[in-house]
N, C-alpha and C. Protein backbone atom coordinates (compact mmCIF):
# COMPACT_ATOMS: atom_id res chain seq x y z
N UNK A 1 3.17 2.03 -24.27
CA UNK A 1 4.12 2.18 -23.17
C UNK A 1 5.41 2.77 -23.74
N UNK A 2 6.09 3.87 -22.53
CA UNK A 2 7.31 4.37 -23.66
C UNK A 2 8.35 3.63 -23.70
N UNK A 3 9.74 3.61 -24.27
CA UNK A 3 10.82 3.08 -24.02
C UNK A 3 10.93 3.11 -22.84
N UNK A 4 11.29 3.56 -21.35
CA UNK A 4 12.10 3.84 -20.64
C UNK A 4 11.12 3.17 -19.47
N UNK A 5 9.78 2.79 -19.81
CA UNK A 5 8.85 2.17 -18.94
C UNK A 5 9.18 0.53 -18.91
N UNK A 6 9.38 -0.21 -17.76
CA UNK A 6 9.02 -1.48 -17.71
C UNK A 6 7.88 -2.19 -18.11
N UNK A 7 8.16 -3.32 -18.94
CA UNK A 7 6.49 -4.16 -18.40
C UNK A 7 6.93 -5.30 -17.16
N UNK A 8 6.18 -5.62 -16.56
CA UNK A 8 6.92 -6.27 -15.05
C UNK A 8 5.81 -7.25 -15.09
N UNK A 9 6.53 -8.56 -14.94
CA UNK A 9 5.52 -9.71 -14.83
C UNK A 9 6.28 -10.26 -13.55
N UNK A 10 5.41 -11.78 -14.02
CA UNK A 10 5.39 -12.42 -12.53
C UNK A 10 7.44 -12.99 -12.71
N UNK A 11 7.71 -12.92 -12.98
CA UNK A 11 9.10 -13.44 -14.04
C UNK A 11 10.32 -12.66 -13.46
N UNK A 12 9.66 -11.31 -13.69
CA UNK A 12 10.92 -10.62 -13.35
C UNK A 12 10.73 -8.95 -12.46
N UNK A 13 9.38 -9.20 -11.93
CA UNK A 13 8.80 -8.17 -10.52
C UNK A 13 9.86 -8.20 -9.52
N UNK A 14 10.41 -9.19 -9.15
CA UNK A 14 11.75 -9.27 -8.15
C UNK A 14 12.71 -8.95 -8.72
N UNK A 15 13.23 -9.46 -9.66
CA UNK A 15 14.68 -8.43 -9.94
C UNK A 15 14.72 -6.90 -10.24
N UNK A 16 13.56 -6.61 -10.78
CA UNK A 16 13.84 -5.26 -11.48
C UNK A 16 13.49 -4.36 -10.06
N UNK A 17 12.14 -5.00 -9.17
CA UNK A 17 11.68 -3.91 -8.48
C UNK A 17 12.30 -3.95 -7.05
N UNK A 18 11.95 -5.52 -6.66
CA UNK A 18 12.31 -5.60 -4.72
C UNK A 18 13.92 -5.68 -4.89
N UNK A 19 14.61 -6.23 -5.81
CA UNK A 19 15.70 -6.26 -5.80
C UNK A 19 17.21 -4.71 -5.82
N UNK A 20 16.10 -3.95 -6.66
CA UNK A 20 16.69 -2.82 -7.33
C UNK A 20 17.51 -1.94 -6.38
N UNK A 21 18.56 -1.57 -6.40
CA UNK A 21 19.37 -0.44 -5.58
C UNK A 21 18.85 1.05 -5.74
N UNK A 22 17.64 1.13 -6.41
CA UNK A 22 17.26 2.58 -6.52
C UNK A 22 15.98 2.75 -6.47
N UNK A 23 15.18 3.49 -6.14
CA UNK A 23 13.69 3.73 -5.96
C UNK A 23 12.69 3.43 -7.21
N UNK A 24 11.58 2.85 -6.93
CA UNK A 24 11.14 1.93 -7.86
C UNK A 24 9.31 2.35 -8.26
N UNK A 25 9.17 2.83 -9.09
CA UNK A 25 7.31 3.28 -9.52
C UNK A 25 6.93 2.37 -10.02
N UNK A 26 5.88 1.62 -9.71
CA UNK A 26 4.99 0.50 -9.79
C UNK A 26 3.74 1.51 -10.65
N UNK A 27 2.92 1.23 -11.85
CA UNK A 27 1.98 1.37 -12.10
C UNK A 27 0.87 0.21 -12.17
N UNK A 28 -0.14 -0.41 -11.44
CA UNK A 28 -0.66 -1.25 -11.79
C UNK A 28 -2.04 -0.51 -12.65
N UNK A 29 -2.90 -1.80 -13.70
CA UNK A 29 -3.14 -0.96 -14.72
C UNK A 29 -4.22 -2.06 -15.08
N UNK A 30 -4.57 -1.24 -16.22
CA UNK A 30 -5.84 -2.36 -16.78
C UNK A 30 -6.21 -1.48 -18.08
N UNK A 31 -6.09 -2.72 -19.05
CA UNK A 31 -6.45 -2.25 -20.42
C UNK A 31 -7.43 -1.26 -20.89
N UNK A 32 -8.39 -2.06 -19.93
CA UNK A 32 -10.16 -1.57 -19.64
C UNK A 32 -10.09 -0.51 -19.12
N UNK A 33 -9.55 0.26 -17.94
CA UNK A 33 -9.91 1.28 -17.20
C UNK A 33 -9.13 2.54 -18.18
N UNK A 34 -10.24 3.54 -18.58
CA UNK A 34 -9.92 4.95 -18.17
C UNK A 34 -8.92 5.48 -18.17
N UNK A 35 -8.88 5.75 -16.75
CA UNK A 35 -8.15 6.24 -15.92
C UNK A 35 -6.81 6.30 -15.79
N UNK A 36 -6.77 4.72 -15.83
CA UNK A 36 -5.17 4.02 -16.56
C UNK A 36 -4.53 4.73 -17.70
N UNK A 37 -5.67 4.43 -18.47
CA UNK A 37 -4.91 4.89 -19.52
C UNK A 37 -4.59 6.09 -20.05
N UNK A 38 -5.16 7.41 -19.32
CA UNK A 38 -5.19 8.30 -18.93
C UNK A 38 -3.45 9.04 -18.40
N UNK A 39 -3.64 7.93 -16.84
CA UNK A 39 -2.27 8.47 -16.12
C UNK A 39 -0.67 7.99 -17.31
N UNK A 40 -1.17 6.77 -18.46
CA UNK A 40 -0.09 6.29 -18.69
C UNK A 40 1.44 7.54 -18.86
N UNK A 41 0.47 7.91 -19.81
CA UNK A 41 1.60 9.08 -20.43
C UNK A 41 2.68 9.83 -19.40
N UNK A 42 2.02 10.07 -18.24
CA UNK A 42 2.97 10.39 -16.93
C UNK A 42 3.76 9.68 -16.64
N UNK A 43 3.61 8.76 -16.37
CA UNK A 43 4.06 7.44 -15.87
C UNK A 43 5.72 7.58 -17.16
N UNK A 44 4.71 7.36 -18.61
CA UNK A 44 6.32 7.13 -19.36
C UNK A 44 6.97 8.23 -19.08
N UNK A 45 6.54 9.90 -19.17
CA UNK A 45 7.43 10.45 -18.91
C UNK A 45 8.16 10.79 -17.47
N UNK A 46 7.85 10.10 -16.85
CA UNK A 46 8.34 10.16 -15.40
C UNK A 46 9.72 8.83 -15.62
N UNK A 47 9.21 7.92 -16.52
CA UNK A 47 10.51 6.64 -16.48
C UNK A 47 11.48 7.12 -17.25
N UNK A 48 11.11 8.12 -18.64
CA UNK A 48 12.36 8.51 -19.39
C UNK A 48 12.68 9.92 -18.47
N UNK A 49 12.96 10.41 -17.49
CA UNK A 49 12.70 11.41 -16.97
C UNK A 49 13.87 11.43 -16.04
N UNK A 50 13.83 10.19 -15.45
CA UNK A 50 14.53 9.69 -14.34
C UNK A 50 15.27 8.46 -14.40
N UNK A 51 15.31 8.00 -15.25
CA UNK A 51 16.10 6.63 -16.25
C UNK A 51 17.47 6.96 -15.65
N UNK A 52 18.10 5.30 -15.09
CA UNK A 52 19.17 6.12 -14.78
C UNK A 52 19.19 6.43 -13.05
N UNK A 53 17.87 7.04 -12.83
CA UNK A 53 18.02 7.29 -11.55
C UNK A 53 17.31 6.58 -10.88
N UNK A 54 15.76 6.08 -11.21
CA UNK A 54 14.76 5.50 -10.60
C UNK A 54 14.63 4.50 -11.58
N UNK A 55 14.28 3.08 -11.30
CA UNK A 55 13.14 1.96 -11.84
C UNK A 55 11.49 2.46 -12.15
N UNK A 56 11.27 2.35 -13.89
CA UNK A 56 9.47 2.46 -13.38
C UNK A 56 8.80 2.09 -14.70
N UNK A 57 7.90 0.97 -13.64
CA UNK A 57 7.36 -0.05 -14.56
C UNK A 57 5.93 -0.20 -14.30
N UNK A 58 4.95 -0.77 -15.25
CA UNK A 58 4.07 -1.20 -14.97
C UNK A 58 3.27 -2.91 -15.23
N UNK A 59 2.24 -2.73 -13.99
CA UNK A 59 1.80 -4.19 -14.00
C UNK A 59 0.16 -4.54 -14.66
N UNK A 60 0.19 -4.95 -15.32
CA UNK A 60 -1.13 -4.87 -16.00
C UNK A 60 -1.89 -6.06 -14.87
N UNK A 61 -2.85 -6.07 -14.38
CA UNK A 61 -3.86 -6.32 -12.74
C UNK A 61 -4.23 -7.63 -14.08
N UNK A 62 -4.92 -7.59 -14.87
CA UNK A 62 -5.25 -8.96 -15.84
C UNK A 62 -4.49 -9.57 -16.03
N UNK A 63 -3.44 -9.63 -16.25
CA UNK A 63 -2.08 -10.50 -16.89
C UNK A 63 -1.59 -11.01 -15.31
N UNK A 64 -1.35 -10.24 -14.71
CA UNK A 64 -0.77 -10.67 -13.47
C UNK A 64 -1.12 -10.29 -12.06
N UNK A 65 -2.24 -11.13 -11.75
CA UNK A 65 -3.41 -10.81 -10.62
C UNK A 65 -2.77 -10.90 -9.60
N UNK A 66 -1.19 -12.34 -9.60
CA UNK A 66 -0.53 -12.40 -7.93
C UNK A 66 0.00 -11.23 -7.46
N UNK A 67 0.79 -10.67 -8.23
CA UNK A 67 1.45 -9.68 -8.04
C UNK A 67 0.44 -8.65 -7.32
N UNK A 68 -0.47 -8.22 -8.18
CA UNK A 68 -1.59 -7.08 -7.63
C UNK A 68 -2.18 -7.62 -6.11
N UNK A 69 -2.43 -8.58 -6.19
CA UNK A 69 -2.90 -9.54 -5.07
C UNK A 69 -1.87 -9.35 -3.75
N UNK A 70 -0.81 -9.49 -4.17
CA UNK A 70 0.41 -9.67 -3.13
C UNK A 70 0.39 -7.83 -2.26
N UNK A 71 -0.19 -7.01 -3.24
CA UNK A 71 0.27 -5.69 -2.80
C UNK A 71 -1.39 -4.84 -2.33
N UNK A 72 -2.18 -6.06 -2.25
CA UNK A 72 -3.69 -5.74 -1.87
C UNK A 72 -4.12 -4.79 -2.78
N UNK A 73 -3.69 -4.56 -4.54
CA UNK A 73 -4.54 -3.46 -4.92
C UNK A 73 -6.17 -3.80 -5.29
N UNK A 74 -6.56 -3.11 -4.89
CA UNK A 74 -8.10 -3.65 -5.07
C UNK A 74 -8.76 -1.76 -5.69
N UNK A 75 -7.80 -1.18 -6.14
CA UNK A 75 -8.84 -0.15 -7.47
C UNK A 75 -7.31 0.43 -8.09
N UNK A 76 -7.78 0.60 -9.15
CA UNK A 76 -6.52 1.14 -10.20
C UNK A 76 -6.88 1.76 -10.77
N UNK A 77 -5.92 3.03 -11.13
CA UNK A 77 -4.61 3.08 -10.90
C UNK A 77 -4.33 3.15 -9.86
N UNK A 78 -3.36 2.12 -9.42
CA UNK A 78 -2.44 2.78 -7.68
C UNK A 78 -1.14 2.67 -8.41
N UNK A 79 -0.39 3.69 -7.99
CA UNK A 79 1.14 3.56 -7.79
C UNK A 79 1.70 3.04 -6.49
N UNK A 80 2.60 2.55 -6.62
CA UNK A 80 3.34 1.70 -5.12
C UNK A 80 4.78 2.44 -5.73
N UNK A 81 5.40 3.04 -4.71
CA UNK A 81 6.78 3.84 -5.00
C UNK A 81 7.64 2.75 -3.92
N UNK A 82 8.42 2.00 -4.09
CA UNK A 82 9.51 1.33 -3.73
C UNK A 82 10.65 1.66 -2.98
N UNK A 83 11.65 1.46 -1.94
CA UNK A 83 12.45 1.66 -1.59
C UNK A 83 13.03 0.22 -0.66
N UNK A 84 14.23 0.00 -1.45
CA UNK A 84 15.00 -1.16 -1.09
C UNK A 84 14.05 -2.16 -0.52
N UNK A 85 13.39 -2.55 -1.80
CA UNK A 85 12.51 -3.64 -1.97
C UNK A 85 11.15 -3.51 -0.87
N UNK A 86 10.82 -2.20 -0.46
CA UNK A 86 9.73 -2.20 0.40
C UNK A 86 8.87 -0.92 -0.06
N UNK A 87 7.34 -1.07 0.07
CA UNK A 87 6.47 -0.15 0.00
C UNK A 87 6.82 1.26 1.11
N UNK A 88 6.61 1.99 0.36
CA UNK A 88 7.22 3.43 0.68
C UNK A 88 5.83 4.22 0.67
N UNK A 89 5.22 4.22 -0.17
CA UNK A 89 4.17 5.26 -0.35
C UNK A 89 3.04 4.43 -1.45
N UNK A 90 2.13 4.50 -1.45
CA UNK A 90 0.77 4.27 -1.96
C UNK A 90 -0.21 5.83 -2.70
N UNK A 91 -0.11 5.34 -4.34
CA UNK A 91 -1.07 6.75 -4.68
C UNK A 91 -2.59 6.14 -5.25
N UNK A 92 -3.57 6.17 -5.22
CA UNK A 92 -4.46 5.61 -6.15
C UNK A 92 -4.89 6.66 -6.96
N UNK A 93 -5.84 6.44 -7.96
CA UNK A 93 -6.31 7.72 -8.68
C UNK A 93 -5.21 8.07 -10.07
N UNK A 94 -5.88 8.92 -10.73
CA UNK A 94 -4.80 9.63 -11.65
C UNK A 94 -3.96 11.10 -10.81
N UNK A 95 -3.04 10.72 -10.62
CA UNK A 95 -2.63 11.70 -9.82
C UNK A 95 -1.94 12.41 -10.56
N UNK A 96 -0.82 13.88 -10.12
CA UNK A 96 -0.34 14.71 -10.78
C UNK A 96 1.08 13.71 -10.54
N UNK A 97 1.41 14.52 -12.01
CA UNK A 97 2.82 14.19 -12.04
C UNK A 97 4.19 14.58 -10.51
N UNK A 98 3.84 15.70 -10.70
CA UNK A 98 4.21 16.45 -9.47
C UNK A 98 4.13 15.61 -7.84
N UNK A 99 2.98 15.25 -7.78
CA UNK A 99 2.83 14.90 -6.63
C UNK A 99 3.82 12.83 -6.49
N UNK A 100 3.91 12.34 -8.05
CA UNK A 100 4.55 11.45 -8.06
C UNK A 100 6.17 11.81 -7.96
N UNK A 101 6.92 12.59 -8.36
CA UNK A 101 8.00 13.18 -8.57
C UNK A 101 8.00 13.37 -7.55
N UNK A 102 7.78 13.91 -6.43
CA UNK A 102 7.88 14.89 -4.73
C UNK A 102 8.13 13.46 -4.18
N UNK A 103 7.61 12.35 -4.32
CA UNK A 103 8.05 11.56 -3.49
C UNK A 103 8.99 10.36 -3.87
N UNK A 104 9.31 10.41 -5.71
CA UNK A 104 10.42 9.64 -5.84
C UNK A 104 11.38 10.90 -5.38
N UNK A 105 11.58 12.00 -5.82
CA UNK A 105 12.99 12.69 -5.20
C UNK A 105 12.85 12.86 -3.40
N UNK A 106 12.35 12.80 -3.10
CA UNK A 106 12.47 12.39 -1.14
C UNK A 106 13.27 11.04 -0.63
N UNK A 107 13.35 9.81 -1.97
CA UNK A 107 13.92 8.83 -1.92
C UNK A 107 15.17 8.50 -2.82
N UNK A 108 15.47 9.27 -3.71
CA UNK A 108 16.62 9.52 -4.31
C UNK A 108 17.76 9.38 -2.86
């Protein structure tokens, strides 16, 4: 995970994310999958990218099932993009960077 990425547990998912005054990238994730580990690298450079401007962290689905539970993910990777503590947009899949960026700057 890079510097500029969160790890977000059950501890501190409310302050950093529902709480946050600025738009917020959720990665939920899994050691095991692929795919995950695949999109990570986006993900960090999307947090050192926008550091500063946006929150963006991820939730590992094993470590912390309520959380994933609370936000119904049931396949990962999903991104959940945040805005003043509410779901804004839903991505599943490894998606493009691009298409994650288009919709944190719509919420900037």
């Amino acid at each position: 995970m890079g510097d500029f990425t969160k790890t977000l547990t059950d501890d501190n998912f409310e302050i950093e994310i529902l709480n946050s005054d600025k738009p917020a990238l959720v990665d939920f994730w899994a050691e095991w999958c692929g795919p995950c580990i695949a999109l990570g690298p986006t993900v960090d450079s999307i947090a050192e990218e926008y550091d500063g401007k946006a929150v963006v962290g991820k939730v590992n689905v094993d470590h912390h099932p309520t959380i994933a539970a609370k936000y119904s993910i049931r396949s990962i990777p999903s991104l959940l993009i945040f805005s003043n503590g509410k779901v804004e947009e839903q991505l599943i899949g490894a998606v493009s960077k691009e298409e994650i960026t288009s919709i944190i700057d719509r919420l900037l």
